[in-house]
Protein backbone atom coordinates (compact mmCIF):
# COMPACT_ATOMS: atom_id res chain seq x y z
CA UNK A 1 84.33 148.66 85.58
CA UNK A 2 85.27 145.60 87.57
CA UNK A 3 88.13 143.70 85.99
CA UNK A 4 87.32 140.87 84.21
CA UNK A 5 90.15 138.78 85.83
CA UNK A 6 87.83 139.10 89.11
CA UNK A 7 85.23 137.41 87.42
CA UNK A 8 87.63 134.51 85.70
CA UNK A 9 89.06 134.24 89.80
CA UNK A 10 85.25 134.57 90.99
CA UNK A 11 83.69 131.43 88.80
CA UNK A 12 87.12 129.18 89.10
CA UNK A 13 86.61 129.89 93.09
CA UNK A 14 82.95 128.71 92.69
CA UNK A 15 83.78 125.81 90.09
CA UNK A 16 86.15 124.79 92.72
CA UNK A 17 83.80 124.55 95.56
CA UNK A 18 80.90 122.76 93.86
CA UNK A 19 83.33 119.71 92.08
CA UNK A 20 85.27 119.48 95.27
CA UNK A 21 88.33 119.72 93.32
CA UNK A 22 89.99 121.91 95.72
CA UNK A 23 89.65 119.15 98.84
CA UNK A 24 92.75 117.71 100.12
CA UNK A 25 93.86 114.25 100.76
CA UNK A 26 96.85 114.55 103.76
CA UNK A 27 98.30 111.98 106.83
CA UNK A 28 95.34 113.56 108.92
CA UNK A 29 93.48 111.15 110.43
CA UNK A 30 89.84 111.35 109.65
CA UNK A 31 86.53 112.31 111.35
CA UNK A 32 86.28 108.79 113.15
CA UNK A 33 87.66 107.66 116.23
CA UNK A 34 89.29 104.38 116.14
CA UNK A 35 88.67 100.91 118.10
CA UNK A 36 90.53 97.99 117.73
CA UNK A 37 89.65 93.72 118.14
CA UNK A 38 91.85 91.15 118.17
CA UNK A 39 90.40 87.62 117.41
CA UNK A 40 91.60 84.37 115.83
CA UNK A 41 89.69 82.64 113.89
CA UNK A 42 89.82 78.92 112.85
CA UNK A 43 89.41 77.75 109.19
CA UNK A 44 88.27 73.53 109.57
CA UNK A 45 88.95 72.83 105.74
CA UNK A 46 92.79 73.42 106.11
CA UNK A 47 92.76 73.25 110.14
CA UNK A 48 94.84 76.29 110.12
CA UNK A 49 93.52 79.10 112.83
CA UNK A 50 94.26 83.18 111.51
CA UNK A 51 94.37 85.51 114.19
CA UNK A 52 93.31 89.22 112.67
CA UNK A 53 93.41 92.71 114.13
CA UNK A 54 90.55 94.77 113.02
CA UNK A 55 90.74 98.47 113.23
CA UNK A 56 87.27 99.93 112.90
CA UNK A 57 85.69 103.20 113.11
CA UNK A 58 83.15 104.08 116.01
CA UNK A 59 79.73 104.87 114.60
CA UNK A 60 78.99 108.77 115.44
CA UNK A 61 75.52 107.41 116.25
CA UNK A 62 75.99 103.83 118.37
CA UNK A 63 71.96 103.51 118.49
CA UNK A 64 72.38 103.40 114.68
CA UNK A 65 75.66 102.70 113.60
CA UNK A 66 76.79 102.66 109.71
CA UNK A 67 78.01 100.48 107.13
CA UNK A 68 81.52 100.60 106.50
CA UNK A 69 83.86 99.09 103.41
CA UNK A 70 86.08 97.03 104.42
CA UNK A 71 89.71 96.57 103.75
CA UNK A 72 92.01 93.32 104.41
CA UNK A 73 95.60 94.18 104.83
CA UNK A 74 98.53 91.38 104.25
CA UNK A 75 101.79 91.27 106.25
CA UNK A 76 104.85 91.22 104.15
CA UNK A 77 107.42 88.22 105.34
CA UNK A 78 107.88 87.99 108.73
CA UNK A 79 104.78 90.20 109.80
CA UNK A 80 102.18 89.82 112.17
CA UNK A 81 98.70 91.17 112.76
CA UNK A 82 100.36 94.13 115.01
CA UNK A 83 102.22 95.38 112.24
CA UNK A 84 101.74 97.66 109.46
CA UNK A 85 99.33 99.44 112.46
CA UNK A 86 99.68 103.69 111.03
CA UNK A 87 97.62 102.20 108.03
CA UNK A 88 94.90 100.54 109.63
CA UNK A 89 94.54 103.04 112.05
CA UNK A 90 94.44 105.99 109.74
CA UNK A 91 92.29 104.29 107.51
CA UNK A 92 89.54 103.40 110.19
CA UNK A 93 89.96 107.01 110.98
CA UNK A 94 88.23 107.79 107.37
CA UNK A 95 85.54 105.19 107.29
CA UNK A 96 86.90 101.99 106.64
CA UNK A 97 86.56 99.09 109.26
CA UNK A 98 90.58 96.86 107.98
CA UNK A 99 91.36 93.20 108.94
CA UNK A 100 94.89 92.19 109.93
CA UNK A 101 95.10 88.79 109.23
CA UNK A 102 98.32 87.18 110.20
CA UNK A 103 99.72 83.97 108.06
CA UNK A 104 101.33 81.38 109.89
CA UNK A 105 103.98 79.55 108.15
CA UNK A 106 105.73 83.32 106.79
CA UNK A 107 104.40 85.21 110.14
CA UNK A 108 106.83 86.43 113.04
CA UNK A 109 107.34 83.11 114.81
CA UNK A 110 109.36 82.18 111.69
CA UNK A 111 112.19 83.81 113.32
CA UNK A 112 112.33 82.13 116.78
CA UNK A 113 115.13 80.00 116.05
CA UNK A 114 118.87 80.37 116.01
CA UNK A 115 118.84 81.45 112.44
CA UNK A 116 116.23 83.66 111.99
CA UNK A 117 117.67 85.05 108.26
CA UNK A 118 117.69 81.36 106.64
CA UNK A 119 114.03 80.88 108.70
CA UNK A 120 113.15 83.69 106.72
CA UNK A 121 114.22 82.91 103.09
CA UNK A 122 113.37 79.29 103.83
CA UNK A 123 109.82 80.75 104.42
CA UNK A 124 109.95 82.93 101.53
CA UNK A 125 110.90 79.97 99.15
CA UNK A 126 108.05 77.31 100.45
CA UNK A 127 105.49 76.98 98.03
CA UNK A 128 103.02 76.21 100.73
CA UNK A 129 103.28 79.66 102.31
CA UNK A 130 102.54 81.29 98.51
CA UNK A 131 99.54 79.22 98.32
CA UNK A 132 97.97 79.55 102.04
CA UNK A 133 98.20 83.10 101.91
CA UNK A 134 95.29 83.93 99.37
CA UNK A 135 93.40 81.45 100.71
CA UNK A 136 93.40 82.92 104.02
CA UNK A 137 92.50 86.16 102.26
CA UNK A 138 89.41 84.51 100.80
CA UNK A 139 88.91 82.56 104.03
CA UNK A 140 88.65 86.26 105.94
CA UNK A 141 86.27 87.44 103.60
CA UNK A 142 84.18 83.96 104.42
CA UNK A 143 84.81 84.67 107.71
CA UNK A 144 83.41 88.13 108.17
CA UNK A 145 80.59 87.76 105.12
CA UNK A 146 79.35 85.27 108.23
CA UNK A 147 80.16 87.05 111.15
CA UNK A 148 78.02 90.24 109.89
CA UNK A 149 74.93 88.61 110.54
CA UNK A 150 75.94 87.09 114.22
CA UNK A 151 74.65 89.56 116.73
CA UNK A 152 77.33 88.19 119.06
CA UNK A 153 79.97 90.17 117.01
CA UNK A 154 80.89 93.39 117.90
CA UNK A 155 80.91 95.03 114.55
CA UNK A 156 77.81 93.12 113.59
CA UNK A 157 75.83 94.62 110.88
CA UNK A 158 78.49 97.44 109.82
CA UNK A 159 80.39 95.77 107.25
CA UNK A 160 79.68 96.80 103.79
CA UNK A 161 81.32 93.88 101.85
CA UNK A 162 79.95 94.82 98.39
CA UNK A 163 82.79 97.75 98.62
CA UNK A 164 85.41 95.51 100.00
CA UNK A 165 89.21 96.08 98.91
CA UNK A 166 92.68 94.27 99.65
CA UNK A 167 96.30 95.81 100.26
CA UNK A 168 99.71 94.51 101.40
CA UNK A 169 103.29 94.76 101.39
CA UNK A 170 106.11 92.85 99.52
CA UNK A 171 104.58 89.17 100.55
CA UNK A 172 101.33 90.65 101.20
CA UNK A 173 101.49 92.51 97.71
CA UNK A 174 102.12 89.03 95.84
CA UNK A 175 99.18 87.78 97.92
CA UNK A 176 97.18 91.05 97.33
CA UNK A 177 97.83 90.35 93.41
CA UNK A 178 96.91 86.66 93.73
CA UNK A 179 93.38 87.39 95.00
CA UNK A 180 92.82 90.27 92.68
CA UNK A 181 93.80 87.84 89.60
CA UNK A 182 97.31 87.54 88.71
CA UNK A 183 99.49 84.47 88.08
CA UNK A 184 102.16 83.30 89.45
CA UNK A 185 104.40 80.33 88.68
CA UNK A 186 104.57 79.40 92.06
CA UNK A 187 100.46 78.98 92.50
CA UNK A 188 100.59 76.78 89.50
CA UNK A 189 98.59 77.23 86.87
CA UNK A 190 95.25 74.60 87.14
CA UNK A 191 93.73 76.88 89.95
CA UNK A 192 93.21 80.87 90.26
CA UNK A 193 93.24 82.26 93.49
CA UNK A 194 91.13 85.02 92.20
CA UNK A 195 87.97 86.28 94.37
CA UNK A 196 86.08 88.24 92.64
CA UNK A 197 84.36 89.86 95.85
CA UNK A 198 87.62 92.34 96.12
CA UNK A 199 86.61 95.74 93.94
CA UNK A 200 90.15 97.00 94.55
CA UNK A 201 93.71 96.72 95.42
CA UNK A 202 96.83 98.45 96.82
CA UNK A 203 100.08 96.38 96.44
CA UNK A 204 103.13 97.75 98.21
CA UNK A 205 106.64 96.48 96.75
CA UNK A 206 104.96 93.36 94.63
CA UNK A 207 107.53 90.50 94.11
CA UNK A 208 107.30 88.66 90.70
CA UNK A 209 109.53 87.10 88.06
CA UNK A 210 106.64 87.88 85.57
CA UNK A 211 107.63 89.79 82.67
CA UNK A 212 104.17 89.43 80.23
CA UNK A 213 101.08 90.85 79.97
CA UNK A 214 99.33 87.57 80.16
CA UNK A 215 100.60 87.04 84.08
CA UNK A 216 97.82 90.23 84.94
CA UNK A 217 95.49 89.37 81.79
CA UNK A 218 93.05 88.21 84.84
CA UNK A 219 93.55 91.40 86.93
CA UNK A 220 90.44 93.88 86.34
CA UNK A 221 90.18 95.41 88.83
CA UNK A 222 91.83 98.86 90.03
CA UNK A 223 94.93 98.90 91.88
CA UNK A 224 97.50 101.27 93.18
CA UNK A 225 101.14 99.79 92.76
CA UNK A 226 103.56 101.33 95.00
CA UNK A 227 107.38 101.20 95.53
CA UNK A 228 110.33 103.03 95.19
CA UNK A 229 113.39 103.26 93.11
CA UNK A 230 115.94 101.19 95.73
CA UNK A 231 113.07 98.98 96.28
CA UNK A 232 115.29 95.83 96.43
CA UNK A 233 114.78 92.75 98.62
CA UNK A 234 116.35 92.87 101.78
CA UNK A 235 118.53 90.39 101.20
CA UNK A 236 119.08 90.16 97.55
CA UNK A 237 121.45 88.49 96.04
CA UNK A 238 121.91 89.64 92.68
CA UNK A 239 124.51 86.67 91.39
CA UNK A 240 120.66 84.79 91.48
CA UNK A 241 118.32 85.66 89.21
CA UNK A 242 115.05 85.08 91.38
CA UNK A 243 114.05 83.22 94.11
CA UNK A 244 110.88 80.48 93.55
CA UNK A 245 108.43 82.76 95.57
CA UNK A 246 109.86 85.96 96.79
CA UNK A 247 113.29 87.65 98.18
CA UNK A 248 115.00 88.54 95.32
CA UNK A 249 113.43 90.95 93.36
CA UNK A 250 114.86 94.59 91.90
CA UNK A 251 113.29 97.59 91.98
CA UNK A 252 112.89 97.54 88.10
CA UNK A 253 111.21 94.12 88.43
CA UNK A 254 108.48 95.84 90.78
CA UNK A 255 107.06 97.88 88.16
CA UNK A 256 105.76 94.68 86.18
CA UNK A 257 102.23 94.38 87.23
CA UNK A 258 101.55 98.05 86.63
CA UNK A 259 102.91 97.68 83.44
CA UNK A 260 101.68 94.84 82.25
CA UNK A 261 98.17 95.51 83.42
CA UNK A 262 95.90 95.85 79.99
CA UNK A 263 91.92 95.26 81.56
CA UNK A 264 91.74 97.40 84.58
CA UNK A 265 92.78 100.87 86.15
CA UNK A 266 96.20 100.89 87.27
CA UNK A 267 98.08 103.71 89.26
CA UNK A 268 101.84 103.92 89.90
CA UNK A 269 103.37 105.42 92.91
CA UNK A 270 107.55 105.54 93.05
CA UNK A 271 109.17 107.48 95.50
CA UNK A 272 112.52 108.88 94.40
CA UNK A 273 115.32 106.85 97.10
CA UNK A 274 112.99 104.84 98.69
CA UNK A 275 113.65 101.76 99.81
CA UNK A 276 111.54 98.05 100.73
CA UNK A 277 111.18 99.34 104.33
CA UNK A 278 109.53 103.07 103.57
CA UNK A 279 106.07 100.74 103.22
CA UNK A 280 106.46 98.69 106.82
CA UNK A 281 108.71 101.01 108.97
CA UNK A 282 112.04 99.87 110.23
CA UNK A 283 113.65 97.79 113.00
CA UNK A 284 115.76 100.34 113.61
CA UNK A 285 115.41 104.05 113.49
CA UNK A 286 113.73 105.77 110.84
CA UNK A 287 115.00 107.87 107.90
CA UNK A 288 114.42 111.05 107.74
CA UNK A 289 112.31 110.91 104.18
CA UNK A 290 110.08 108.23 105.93
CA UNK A 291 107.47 110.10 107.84
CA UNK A 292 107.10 111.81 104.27
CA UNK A 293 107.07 108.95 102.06
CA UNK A 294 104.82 107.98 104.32
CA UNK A 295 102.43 110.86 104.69
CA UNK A 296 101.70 110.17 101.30
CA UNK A 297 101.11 106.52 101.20
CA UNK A 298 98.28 107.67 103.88
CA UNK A 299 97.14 110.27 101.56
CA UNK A 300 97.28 108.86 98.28
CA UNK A 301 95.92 105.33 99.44
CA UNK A 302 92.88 106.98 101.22
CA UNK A 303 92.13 108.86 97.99
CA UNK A 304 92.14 105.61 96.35
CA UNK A 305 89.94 103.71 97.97
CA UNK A 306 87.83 106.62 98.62
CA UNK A 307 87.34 106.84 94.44
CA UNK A 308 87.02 103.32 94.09
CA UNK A 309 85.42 101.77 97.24
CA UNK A 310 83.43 104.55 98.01
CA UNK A 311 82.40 106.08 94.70
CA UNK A 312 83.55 109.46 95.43
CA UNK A 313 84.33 111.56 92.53
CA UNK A 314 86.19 114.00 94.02
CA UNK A 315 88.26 111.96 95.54
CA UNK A 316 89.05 110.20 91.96
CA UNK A 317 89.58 113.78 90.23
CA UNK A 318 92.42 114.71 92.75
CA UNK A 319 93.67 111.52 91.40
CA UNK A 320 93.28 111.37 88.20
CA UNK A 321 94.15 115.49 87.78
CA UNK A 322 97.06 116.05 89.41
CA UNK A 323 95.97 116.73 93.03
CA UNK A 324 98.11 113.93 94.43
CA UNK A 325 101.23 114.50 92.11
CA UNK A 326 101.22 118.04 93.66
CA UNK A 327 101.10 116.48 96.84
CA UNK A 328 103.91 114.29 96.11
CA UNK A 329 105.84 117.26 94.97
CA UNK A 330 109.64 115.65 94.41
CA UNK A 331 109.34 112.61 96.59
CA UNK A 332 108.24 110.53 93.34
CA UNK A 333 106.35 110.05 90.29
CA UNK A 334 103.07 109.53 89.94
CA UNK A 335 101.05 107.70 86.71
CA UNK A 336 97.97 105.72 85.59
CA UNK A 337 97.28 103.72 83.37
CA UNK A 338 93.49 103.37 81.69
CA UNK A 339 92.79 99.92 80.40
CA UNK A 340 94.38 98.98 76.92
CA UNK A 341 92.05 96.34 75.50
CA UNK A 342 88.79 95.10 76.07
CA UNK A 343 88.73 92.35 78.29
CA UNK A 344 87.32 88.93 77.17
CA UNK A 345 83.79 87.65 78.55
C-alpha cells in the first residue's frame, strides 16, 4: 500500500502547478528583448521641454506587435533620464514599455556650478521644482495618450495606458505620491496633483514631513513603499527638523505613507542596513549588499506591477503569501497593508 504521504506530496505538487504558486519572481530579465528612444518633448502651456528615455520591449511578432502597460519612472534630485537605467531595462524585459522623463529645474545640470551641494539643496527647497514635477508626470501621460495614435511614432499603437503605473526615487517618490493622491504642504492645498489615469505606484525612499492619515486620505490606489532602515538624506542635518520640500528626512519618517495609507493596498519593503543610495546606485563603488538589495527591488517590483497592472494572480499570491518574503530571506521585512476604511464617494 502506497503511503499516504505520496499522495499529500502528489496533490500539493499538482495544486502547485495549476495556481502557479510555485513560479518565481528573480533579477532575470524577462522573455523580451529591449530597445531604447530618447526624445524630448515640449509642453506649450508651461514652455518647459522634458526629454524622456523609453525602454520598451520588442514585439515577438513585429507584423503584429502587442500592447504593453506602461510605466513612468521619476529621477530622484539630481537625476536625469539616463539614470535609474537596471530598472527600466529589466522591466521592458517583462512586458512593460517605461518613460524616463527628466525634470529640469532638480535634473543633473543643477550641479554645473562651483557649488554643486548648495545647487542641490537650493533645488531641493524651491517650491517650483515640487510643483513642476507632477505636472510633467501628467504632461507624459498627455504626451504619449497622443503619440499612440501618430503612426510617425515608433511605438505607435503598443501602449496600453488603461494599465499604466508610476515609480520613483526619493524626489521622484514625493512626485510618484503627488500624482497617485497625496498631500503635501509644499503643493499647497487649493489644487491636487492627483491623475487618476495611474492604477499603481512604487515609491522608493518617499520624503515627507506628514505625520496623519489625512495627508494619503486621497491615495487609493496600490503602492509598494520601499526603503531601508539608514535610509537618511544624504545630507541631513539632524539639528533641522525638515527641509520645505525634501533633504532632510529619517529613515523612520519614510515609513509614513505606508502607514498612514487607510483606502488602498499598501506594501512595505525595508531592507535591513540599507541606505538612500541602494535604490539609485552610487557615485562611487558599490556595496557589497547592493547587487542583492537590488535583485530584489527587480523581483519584488516586477511582481507588483505584474499583480496590479497586469491582473496576474499568481503573481499577487507570491505577494501576498509569502513568496517574496522568502525571497527576501534576511535582507528586510516585508508587509501589507489591506485598506482600513471605506473610502468616501
Amino acid at each position: 500500500m502506497r503511503s499516504p504521504h505520496l499522495y499529500f506530496l502528489f496533490f500539493a505538487f499538482c495544486l502547485l502547478a495549476r495556481t502557479g504558486v510555485a513560479a518565481e519572481y528573480t533579477a532575470n530579465p524577462g522573455p523580451f528583448t529591449v530597445g531604447t528612444l530618447d526624445q524630448t518633448w515640449h509642453d506649450a502651456s508651461r514652455n518647459r521641454d522634458v526629454p524622456v528615455r523609453i525602454y520598451f520591449p520588442k514585439s515577438a511578432n513585429a507584423a503584429a506587435p502587442g500592447k504593453f502597460p506602461v510605466i513612468i519612472f521619476s529621477h530622484g534630485l539630481g537625476g536625469s533620464r539616463e539614470g535609474y537605467a537596471y530598472l527600466g531595462e529589466h522591466w521592458a524585459s517583462c512586458g512593460y514599455v517605461v518613460v524616463h522623463p527628466q525634470h529640469h529645474g532638480s535634473d543633473k545640470n543643477v550641479m554645473r556650478g562651483f557649488r554643486p551641494l548648495k545647487a542641490l539643496r537650493d533645488a531641493a527647497a524651491n517650491p517650483a521644482n515640487a510643483v513642476d514635477r507632477p505636472l510633467d508626470i501628467s504632461f507624459v501621460i498627455d504626451r504619449l495618450t497622443a503619440l499612440d495614435s501618430d503612426v510617425s511614432f515608433p511605438l505607435h499603437g503598443e501602449l496600453d495606458l488603461a494599465h499604466l503605473g508610476v515609480a520613483g526615487h526619493s524626489f521622484g517618490a514625493f512626485t510618484t505620491m503627488a500624482v497617485a493622491g497625496a498631500h503635501f504642504p509644499v503643493l499647497g492645498d487649493e489644487h491636487t496633483y492627483l491623475d487618476p489615469r495611474v492604477k499603481a505606484a512604487i515609491a522608493m525612499s518617499t520624503p515627507t514631513t506628514q505625520d496623519n492619515d489625512e495627508a494619503f486620505d486621497d491615495v487609493k490606489i496600490p503602492v509598494f513603499h520601499m526603503t531601508g532602515t539608514k535610509d537618511e538624506s544624504p545630507d541631513r542635518r539632524r539639528e533641522r527638523e525638515s527641509d520645505p520640500v525634501v533633504g532632510n528626512t529619517s529613515a523612520e519618517q519614510r515609513l509614513r505613507p505606508f502607514r498612514h495609507t487607510r483606502h488602498a493596498p499598501a506594501y512595505l519593503l525595508v531592507f535591513e542596513g540599507g541606505d538612500h543610495m541602494v535604490f539609485s546606485g552610487r557615485l562611487t563603488e558599490s556595496r557589497p549588499s547592493d547587487g542583492e538589495f537590488q535583485a530584489r527591488i527587480l523581483s519584488g517590483s516586477t511582481a507588483f506591477w505584474d499583480a496590479w497592472l497586469k491582473d496576474d494572480k499568481d503573481a499577487r499570491h507570491w505577494l501576498d503569501q509569502g513568496g517574496f518574503s522568502a525571497a527576501l530571506g534576511g535582507l528586510g521585512t516585508f508587509e501589507i497593508s489591506s485598506p482600513r476604511t471605506t473610502p468616501a464617494s
